[in-house]
Structures are given as C-alpha cells and as structure tokens.
PDB file of N, CA and C in Angstrom:
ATOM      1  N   UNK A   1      18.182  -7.582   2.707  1.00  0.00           N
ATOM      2  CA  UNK A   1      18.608  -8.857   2.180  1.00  0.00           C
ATOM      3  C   UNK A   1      17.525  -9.915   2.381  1.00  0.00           C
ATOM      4  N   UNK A   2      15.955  -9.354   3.258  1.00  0.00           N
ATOM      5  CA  UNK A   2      15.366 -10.387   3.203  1.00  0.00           C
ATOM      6  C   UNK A   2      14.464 -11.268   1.799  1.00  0.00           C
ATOM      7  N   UNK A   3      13.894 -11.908   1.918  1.00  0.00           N
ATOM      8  CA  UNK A   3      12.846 -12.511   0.829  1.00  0.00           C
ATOM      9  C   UNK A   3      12.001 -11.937   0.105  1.00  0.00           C
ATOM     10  N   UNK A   4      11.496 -11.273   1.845  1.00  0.00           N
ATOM     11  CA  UNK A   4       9.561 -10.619   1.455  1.00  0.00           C
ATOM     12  C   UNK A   4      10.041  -9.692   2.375  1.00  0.00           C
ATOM     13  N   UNK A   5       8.914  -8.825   2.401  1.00  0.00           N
ATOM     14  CA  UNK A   5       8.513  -8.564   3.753  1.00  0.00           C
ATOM     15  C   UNK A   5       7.288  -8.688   4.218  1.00  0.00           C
ATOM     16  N   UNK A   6       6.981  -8.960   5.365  1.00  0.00           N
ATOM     17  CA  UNK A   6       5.357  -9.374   6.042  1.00  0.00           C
ATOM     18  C   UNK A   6       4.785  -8.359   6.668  1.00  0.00           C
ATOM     19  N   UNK A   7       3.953  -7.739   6.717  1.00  0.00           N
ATOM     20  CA  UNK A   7       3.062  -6.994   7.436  1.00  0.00           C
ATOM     21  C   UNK A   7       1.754  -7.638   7.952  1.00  0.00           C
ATOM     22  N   UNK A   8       1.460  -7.879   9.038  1.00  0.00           N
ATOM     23  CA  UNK A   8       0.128  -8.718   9.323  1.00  0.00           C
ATOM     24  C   UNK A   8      -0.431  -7.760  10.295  1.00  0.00           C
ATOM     25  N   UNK A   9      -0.693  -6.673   9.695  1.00  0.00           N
ATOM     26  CA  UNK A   9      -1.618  -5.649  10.602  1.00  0.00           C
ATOM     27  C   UNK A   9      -2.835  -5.760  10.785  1.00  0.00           C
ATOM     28  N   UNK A  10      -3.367  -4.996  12.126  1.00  0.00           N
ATOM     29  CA  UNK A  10      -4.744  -5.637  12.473  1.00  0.00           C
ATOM     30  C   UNK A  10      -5.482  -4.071  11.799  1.00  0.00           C
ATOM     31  N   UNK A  11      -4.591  -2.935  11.745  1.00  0.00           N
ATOM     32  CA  UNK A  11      -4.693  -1.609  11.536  1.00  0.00           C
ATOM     33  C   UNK A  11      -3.802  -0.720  11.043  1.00  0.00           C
ATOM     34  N   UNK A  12      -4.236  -0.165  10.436  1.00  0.00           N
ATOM     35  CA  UNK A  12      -3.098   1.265   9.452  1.00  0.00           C
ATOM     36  C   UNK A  12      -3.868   2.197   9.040  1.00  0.00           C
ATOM     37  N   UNK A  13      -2.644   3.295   8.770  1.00  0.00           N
ATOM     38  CA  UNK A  13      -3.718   4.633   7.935  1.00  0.00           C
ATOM     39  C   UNK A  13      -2.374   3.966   6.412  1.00  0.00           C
ATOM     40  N   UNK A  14      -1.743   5.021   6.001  1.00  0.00           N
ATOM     41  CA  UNK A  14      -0.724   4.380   4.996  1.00  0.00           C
ATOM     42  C   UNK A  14       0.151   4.380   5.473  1.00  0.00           C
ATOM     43  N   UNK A  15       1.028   2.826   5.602  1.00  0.00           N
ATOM     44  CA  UNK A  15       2.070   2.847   6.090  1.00  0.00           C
ATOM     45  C   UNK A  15       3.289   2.879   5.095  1.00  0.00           C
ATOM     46  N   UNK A  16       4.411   3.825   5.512  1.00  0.00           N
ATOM     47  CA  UNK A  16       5.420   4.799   4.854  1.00  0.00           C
ATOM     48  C   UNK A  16       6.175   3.029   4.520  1.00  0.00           C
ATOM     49  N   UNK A  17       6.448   2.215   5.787  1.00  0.00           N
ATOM     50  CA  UNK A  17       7.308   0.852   5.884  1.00  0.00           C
ATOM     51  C   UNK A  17       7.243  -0.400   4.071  1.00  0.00           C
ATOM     52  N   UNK A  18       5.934  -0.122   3.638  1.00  0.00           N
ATOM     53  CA  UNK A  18       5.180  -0.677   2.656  1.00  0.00           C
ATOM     54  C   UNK A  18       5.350   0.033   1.565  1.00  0.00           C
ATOM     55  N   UNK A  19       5.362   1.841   1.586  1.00  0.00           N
ATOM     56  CA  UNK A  19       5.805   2.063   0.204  1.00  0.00           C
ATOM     57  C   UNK A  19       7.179   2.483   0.041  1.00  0.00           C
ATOM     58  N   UNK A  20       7.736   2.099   0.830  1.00  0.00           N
ATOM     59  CA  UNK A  20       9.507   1.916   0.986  1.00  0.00           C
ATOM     60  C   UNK A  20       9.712   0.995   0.378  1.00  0.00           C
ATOM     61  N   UNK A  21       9.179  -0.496   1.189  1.00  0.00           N
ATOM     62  CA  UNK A  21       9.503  -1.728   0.339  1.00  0.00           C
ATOM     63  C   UNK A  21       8.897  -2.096  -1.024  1.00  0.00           C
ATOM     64  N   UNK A  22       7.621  -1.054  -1.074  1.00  0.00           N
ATOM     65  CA  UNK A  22       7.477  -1.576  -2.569  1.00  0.00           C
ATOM     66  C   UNK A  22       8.282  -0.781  -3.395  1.00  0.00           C
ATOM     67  N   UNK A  23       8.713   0.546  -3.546  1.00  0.00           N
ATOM     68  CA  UNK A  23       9.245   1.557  -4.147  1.00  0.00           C
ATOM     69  C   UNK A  23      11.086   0.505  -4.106  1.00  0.00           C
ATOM     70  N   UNK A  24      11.567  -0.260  -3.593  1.00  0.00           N
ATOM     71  CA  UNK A  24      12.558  -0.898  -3.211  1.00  0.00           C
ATOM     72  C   UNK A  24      12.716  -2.324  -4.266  1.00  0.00           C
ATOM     73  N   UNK A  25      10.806  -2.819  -4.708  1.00  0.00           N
ATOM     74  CA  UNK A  25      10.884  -3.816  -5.280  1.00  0.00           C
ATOM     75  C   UNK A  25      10.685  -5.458  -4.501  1.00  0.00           C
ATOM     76  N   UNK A  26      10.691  -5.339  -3.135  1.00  0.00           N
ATOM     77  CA  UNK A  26      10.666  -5.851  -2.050  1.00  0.00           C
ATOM     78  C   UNK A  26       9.449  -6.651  -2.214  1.00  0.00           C
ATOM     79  N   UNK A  27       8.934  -7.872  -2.242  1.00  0.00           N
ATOM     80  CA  UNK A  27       7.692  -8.686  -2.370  1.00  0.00           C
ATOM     81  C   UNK A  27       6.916  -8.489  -1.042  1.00  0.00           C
ATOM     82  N   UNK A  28       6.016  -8.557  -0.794  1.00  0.00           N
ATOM     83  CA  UNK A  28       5.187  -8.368   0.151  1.00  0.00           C
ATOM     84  C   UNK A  28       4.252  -8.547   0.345  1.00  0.00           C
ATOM     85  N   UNK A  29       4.084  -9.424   1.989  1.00  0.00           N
ATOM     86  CA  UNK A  29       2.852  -9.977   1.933  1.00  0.00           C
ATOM     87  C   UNK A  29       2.052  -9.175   3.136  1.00  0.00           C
ATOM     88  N   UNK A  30       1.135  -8.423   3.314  1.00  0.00           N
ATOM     89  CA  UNK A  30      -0.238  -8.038   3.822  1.00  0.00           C
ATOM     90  C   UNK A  30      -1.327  -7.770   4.366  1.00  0.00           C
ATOM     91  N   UNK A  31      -1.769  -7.592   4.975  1.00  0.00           N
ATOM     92  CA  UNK A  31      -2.794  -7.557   5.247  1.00  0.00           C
ATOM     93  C   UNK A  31      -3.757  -6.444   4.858  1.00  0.00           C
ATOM     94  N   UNK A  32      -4.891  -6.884   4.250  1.00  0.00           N
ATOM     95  CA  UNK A  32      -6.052  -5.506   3.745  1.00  0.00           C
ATOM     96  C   UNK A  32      -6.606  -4.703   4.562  1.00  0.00           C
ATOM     97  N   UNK A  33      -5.516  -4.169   5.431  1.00  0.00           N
ATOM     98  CA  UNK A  33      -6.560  -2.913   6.475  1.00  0.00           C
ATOM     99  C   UNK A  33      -5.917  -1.169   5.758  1.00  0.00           C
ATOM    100  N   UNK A  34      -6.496  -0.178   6.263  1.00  0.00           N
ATOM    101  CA  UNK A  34      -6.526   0.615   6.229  1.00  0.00           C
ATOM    102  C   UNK A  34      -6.167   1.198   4.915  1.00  0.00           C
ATOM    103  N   UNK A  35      -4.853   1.996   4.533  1.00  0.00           N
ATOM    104  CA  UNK A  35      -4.651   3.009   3.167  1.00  0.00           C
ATOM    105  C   UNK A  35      -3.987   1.428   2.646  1.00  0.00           C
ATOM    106  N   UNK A  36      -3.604   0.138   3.234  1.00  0.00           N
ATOM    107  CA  UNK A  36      -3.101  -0.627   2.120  1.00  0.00           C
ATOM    108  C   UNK A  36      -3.365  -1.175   0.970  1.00  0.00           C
ATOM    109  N   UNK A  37      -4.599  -1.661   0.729  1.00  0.00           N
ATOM    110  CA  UNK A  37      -5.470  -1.597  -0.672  1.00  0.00           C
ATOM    111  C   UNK A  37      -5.400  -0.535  -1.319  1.00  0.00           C
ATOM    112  N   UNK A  38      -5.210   0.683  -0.828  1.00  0.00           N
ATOM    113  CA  UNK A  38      -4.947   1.877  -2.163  1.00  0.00           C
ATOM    114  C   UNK A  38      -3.623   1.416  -2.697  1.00  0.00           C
ATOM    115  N   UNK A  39      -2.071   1.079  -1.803  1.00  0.00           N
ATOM    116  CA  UNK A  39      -1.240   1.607  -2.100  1.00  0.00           C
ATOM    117  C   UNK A  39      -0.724   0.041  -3.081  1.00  0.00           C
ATOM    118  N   UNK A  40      -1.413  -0.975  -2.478  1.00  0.00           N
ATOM    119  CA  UNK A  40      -1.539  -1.983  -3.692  1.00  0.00           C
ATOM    120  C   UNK A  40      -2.458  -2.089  -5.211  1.00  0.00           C
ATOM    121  N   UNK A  41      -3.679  -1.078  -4.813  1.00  0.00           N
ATOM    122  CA  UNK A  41      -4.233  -0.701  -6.360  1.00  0.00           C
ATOM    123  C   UNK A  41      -4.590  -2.254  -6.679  1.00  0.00           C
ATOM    124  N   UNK A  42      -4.646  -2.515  -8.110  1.00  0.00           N
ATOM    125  CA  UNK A  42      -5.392  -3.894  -8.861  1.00  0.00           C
ATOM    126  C   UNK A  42      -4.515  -5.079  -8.035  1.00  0.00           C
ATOM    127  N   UNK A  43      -3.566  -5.106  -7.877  1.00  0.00           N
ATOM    128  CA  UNK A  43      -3.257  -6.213  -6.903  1.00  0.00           C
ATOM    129  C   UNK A  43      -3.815  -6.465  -5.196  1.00  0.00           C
ATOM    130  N   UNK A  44      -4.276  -5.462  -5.059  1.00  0.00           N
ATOM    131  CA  UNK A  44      -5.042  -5.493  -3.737  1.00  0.00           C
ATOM    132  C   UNK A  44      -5.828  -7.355  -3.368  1.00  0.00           C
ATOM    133  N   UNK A  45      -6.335  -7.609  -3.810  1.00  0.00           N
ATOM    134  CA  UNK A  45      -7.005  -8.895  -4.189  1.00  0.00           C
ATOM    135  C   UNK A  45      -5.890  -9.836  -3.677  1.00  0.00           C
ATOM    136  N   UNK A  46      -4.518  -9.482  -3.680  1.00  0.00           N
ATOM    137  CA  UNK A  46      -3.803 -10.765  -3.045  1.00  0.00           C
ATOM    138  C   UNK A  46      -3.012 -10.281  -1.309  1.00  0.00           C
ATOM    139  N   UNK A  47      -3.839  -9.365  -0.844  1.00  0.00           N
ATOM    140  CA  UNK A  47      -4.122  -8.860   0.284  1.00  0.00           C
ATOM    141  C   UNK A  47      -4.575  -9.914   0.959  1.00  0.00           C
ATOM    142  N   UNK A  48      -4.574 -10.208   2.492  1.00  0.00           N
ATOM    143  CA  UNK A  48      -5.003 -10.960   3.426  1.00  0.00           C
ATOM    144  C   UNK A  48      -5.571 -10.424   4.384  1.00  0.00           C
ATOM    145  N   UNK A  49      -6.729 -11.242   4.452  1.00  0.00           N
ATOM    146  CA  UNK A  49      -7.817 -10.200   6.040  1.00  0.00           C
ATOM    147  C   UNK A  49      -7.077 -10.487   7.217  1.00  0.00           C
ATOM    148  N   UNK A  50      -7.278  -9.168   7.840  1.00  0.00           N
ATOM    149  CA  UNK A  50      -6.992  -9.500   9.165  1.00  0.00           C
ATOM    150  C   UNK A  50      -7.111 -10.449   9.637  1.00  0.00           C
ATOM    151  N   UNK A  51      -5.853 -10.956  10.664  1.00  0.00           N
ATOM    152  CA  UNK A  51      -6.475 -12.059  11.627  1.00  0.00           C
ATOM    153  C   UNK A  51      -6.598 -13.471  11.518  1.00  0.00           C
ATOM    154  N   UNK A  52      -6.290 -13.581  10.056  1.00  0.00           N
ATOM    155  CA  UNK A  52      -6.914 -14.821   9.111  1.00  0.00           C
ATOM    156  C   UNK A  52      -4.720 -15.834   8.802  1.00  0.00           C
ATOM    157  N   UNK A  53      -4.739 -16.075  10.089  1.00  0.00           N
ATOM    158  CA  UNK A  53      -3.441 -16.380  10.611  1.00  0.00           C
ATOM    159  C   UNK A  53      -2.955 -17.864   9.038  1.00  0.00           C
ATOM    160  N   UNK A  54      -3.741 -18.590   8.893  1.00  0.00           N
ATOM    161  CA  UNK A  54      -3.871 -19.557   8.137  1.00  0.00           C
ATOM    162  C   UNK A  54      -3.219 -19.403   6.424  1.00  0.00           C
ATOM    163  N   UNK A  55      -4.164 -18.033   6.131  1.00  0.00           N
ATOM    164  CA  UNK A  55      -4.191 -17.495   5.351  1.00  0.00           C
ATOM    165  C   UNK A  55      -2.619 -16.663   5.331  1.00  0.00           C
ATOM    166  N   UNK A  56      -2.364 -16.513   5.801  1.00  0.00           N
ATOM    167  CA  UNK A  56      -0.485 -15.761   6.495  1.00  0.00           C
ATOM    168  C   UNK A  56       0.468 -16.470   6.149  1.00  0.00           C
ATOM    169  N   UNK A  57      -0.010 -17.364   6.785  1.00  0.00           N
ATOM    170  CA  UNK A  57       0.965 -18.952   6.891  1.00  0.00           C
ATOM    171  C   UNK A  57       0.691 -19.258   5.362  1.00  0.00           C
ATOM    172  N   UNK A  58      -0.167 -19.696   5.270  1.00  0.00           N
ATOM    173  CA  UNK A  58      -0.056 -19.810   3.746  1.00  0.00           C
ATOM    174  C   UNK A  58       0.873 -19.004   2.360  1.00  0.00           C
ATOM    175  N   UNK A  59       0.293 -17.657   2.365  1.00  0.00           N
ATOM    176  CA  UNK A  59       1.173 -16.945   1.540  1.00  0.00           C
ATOM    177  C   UNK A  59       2.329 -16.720   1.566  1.00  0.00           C
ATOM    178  N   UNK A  60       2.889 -16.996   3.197  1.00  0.00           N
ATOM    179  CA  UNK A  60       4.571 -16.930   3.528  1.00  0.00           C
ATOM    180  C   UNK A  60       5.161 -18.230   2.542  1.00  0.00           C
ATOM    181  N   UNK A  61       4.751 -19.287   2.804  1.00  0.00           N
ATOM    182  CA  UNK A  61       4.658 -20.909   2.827  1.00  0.00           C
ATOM    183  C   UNK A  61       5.226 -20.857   0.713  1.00  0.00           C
ATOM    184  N   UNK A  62       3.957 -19.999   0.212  1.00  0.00           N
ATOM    185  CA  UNK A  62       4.217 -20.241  -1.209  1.00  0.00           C
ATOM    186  C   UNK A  62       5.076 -19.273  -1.512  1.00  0.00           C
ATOM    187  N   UNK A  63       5.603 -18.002  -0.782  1.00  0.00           N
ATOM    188  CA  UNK A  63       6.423 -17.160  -1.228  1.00  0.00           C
ATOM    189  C   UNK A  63       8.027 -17.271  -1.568  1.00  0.00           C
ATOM    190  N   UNK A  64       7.946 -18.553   0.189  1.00  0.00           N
ATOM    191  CA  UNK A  64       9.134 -19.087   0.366  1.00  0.00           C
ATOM    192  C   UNK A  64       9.406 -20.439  -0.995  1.00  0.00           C
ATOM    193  N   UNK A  65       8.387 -21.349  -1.008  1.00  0.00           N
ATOM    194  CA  UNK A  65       8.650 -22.410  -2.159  1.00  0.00           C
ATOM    195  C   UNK A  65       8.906 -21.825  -3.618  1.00  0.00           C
ATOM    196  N   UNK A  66       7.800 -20.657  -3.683  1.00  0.00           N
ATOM    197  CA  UNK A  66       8.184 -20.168  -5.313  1.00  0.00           C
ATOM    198  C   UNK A  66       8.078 -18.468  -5.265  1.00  0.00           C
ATOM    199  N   UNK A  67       9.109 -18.190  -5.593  1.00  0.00           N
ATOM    200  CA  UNK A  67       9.373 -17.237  -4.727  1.00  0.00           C
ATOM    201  C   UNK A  67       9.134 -16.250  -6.029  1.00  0.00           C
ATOM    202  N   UNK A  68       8.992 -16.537  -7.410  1.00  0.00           N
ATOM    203  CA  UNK A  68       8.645 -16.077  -8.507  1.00  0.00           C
ATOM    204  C   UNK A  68       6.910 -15.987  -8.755  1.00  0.00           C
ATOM    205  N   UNK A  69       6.454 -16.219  -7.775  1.00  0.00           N
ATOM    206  CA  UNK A  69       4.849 -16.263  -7.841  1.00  0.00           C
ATOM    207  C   UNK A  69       4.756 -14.713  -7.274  1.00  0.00           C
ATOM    208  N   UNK A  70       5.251 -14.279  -6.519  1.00  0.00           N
ATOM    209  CA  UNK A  70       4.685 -12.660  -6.369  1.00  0.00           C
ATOM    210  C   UNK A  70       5.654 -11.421  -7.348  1.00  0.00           C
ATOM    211  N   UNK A  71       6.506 -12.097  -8.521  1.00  0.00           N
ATOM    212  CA  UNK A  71       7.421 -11.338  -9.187  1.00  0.00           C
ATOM    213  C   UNK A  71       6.321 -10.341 -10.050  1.00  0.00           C
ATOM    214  N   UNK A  72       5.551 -11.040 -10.108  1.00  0.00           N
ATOM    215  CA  UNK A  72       4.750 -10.033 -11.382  1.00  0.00           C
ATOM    216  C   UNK A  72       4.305  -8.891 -10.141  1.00  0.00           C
ATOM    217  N   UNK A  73       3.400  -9.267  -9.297  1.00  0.00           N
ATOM    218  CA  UNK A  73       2.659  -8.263  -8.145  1.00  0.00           C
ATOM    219  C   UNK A  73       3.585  -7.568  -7.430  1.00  0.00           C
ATOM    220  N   UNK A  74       5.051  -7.405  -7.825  1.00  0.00           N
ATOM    221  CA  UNK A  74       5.747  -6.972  -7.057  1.00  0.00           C
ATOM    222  C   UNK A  74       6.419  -5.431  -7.505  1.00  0.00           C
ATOM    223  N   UNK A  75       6.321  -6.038  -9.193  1.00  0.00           N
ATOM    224  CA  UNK A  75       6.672  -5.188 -10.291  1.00  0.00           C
ATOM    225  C   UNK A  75       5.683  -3.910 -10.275  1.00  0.00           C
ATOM    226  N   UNK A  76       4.392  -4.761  -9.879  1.00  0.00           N
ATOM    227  CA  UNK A  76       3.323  -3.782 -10.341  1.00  0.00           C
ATOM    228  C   UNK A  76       3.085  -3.113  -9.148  1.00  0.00           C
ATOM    229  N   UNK A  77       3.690  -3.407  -8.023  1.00  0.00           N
ATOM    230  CA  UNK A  77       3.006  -2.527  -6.992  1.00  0.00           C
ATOM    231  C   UNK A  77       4.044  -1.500  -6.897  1.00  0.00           C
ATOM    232  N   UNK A  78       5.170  -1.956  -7.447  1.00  0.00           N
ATOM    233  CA  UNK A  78       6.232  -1.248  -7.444  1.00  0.00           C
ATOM    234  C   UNK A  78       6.226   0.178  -8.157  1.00  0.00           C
ATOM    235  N   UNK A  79       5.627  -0.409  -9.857  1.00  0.00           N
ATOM    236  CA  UNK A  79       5.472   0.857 -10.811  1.00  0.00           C
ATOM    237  C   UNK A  79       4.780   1.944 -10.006  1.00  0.00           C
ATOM    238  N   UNK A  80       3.613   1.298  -9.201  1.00  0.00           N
ATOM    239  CA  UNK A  80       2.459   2.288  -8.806  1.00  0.00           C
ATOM    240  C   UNK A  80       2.833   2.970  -7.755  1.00  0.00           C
ATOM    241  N   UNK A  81       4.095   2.684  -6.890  1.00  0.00           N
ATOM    242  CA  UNK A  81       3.710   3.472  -6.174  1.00  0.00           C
ATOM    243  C   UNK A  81       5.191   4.269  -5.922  1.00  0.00           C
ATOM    244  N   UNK A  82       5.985   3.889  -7.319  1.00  0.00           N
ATOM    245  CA  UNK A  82       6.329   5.249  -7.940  1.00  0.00           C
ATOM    246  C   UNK A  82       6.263   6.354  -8.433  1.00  0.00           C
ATOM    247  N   UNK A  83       4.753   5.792  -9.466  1.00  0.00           N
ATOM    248  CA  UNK A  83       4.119   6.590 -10.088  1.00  0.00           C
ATOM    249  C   UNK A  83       3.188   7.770  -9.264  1.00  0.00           C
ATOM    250  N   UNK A  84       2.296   6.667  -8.271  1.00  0.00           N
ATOM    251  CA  UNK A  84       1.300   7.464  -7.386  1.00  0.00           C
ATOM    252  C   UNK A  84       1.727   7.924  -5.832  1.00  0.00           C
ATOM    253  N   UNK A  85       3.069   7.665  -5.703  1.00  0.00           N
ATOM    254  CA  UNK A  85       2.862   7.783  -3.865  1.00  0.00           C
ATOM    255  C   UNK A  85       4.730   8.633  -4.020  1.00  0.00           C
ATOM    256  N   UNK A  86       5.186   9.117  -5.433  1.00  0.00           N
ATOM    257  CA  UNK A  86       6.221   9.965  -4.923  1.00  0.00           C
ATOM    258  C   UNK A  86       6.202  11.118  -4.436  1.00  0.00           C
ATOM    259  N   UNK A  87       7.393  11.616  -3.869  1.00  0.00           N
ATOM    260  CA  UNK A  87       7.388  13.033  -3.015  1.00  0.00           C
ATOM    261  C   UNK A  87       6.582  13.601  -3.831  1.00  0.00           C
ATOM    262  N   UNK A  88       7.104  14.317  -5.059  1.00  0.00           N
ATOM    263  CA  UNK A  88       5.863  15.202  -5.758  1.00  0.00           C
ATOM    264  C   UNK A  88       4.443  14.650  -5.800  1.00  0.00           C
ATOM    265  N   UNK A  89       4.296  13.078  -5.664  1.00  0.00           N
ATOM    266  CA  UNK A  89       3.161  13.327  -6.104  1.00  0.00           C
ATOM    267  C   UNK A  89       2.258  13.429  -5.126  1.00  0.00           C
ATOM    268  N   UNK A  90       3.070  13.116  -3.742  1.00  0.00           N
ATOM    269  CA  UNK A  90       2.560  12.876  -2.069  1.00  0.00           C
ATOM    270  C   UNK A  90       2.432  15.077  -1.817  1.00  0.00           C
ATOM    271  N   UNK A  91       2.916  15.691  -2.501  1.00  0.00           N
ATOM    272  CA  UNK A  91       3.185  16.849  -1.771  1.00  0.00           C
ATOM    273  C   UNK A  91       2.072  17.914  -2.425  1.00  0.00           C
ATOM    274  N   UNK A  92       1.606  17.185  -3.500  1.00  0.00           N
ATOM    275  CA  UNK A  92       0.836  17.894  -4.744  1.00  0.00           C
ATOM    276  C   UNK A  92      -0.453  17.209  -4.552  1.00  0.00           C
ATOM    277  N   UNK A  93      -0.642  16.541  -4.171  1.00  0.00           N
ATOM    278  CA  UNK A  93      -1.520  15.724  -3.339  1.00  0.00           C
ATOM    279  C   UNK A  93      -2.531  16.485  -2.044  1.00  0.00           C
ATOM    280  N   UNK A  94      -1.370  16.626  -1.245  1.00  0.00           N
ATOM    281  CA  UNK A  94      -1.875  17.280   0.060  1.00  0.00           C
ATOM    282  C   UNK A  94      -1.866  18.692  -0.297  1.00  0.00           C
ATOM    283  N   UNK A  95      -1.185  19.291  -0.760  1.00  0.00           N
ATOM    284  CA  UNK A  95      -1.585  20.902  -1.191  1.00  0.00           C
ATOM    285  C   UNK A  95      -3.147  20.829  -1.917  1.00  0.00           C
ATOM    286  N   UNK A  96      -3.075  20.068  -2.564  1.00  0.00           N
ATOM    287  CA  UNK A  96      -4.621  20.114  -3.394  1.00  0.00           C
ATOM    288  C   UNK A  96      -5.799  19.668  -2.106  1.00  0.00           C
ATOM    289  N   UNK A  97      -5.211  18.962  -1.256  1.00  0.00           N
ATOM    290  CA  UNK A  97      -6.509  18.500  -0.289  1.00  0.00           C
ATOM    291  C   UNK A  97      -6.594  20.188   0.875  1.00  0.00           C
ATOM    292  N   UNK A  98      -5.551  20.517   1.085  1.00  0.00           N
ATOM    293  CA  UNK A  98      -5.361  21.886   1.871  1.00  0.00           C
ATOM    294  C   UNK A  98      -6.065  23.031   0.937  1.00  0.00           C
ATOM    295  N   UNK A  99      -5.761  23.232   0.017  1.00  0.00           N
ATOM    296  CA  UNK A  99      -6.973  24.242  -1.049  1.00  0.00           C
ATOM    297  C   UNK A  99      -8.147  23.792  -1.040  1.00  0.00           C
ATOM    298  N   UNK A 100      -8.684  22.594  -1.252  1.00  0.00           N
ATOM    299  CA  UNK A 100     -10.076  22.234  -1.143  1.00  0.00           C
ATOM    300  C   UNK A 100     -10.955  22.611   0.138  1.00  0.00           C
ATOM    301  N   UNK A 101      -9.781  22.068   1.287  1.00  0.00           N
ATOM    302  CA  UNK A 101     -10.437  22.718   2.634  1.00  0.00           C
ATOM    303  C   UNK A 101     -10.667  23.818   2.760  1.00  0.00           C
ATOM    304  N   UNK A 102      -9.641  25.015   2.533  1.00  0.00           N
ATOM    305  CA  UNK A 102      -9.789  26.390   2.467  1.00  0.00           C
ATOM    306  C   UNK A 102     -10.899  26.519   1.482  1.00  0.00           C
ATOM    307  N   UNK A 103     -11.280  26.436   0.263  1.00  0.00           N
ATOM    308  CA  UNK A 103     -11.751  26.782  -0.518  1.00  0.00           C
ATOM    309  C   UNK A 103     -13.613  26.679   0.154  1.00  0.00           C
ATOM    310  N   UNK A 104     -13.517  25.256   0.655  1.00  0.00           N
ATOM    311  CA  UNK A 104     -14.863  24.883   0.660  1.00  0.00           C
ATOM    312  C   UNK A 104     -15.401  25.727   2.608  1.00  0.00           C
ATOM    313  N   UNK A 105     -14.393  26.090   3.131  1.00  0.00           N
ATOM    314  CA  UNK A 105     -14.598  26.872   4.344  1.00  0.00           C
ATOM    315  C   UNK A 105     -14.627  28.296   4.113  1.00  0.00           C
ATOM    316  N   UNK A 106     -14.048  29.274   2.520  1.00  0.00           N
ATOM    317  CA  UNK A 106     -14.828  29.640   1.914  1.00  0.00           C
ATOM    318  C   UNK A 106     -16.196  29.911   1.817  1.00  0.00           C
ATOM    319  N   UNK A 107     -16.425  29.275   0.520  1.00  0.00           N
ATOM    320  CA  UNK A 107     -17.658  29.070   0.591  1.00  0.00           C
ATOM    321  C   UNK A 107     -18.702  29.022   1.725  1.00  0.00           C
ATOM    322  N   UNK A 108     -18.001  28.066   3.162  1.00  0.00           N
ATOM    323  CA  UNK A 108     -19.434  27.740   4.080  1.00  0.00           C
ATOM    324  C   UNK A 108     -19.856  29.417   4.595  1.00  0.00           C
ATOM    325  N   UNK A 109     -18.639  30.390   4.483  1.00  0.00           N
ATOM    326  CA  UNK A 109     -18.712  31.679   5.102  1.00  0.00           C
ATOM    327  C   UNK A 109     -20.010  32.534   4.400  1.00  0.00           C
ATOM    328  N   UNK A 110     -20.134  32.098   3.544  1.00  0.00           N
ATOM    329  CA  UNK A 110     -21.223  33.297   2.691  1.00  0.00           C
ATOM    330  C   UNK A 110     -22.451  31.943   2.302  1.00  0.00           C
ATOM    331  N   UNK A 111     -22.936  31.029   3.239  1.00  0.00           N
ATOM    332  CA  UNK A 111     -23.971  30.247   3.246  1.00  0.00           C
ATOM    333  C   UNK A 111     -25.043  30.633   3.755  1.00  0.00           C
TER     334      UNK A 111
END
C-alpha cells in the first residue's frame, strides 16, 4: 500500500526486493550500484549514486509532490523486467551460462 519504494544501497549483486516491486508496478527510487542499472535498462539514468543523501531526499521529495513523474519509468521498468528477468527467462538464462562454463572447460582440456 506504499507510494514508492526506496532502496538507498551502498551495494548489491541483483536484488530479487526490486524486481518484485517493479514486476508489481511499484515506483522506485535507487540507487546505481551493482545488477541495478541492468534491471532498470534505459531508465537507469534516473538511478542515484551512492551516498549522494541530497540527491535521495530529493527524488523522495518530487515522488511524494508529483507522484505521476515516475509513472512513465515505472511502466517501463516494469515491461522489462517482465520481459527480461521472468522465471523462464531467469532459468534459461543460467542454464545457458552453466553450458558455456562446461563447454569452454571443455575446450581448456584439449589446449
């Protein structure tokens, strides 16, 4: 039932919490560390650096006054990470990175 949700991480690999709430539709504000710029894609850019507390305060500040300013980036992070971060596509994903390993440890055998 909240607004947004905030993440002001100093660190992440991909956090599951973020493509819940975007897959949910959930607005969200950021920080640009770790797998989160992938899982925001072309909206990445309204990401916040670490640390940059001002910058926090700020985006909470306009989320809360106009709360239709992150409707478009919300949509879109949403499509994407339906499109790119579902079970199939998370599971078809890692099978393909698990064949590559095998494949290329393979190969190092007859080097």
């Amino acid at each position: 039932m909240g607004r947004m949700m905030v993440i002001p991480s100093r660190a992440e690999s991909l956090p599951y919490v973020i493509l819940e709430a975007a897959a949910a539709g959930v607005p969200i504000i950021s920080t640009r560390v770790g797998g989160i710029p992938e899982i925001f894609g072309p909206q990445s850019d309204q990401l916040i650096a670490p640390d940059d507390i001002g910058a926090l305060i700020g985006a909470i500040n306009r989320t809360l006054d106009f709360p239709a300013g992150l409707e478009q980036a919300t949509r879109s992070v949403q499509a994407r990470v339906r499109a790119e971060f579902s079970l199939s596509a998370m599971v078809d994903c890692g099978l393909a990175a698990y064949r590559e390993a095998l494949a290329l440890r393979k190969l190092a055998q007859f080097a």
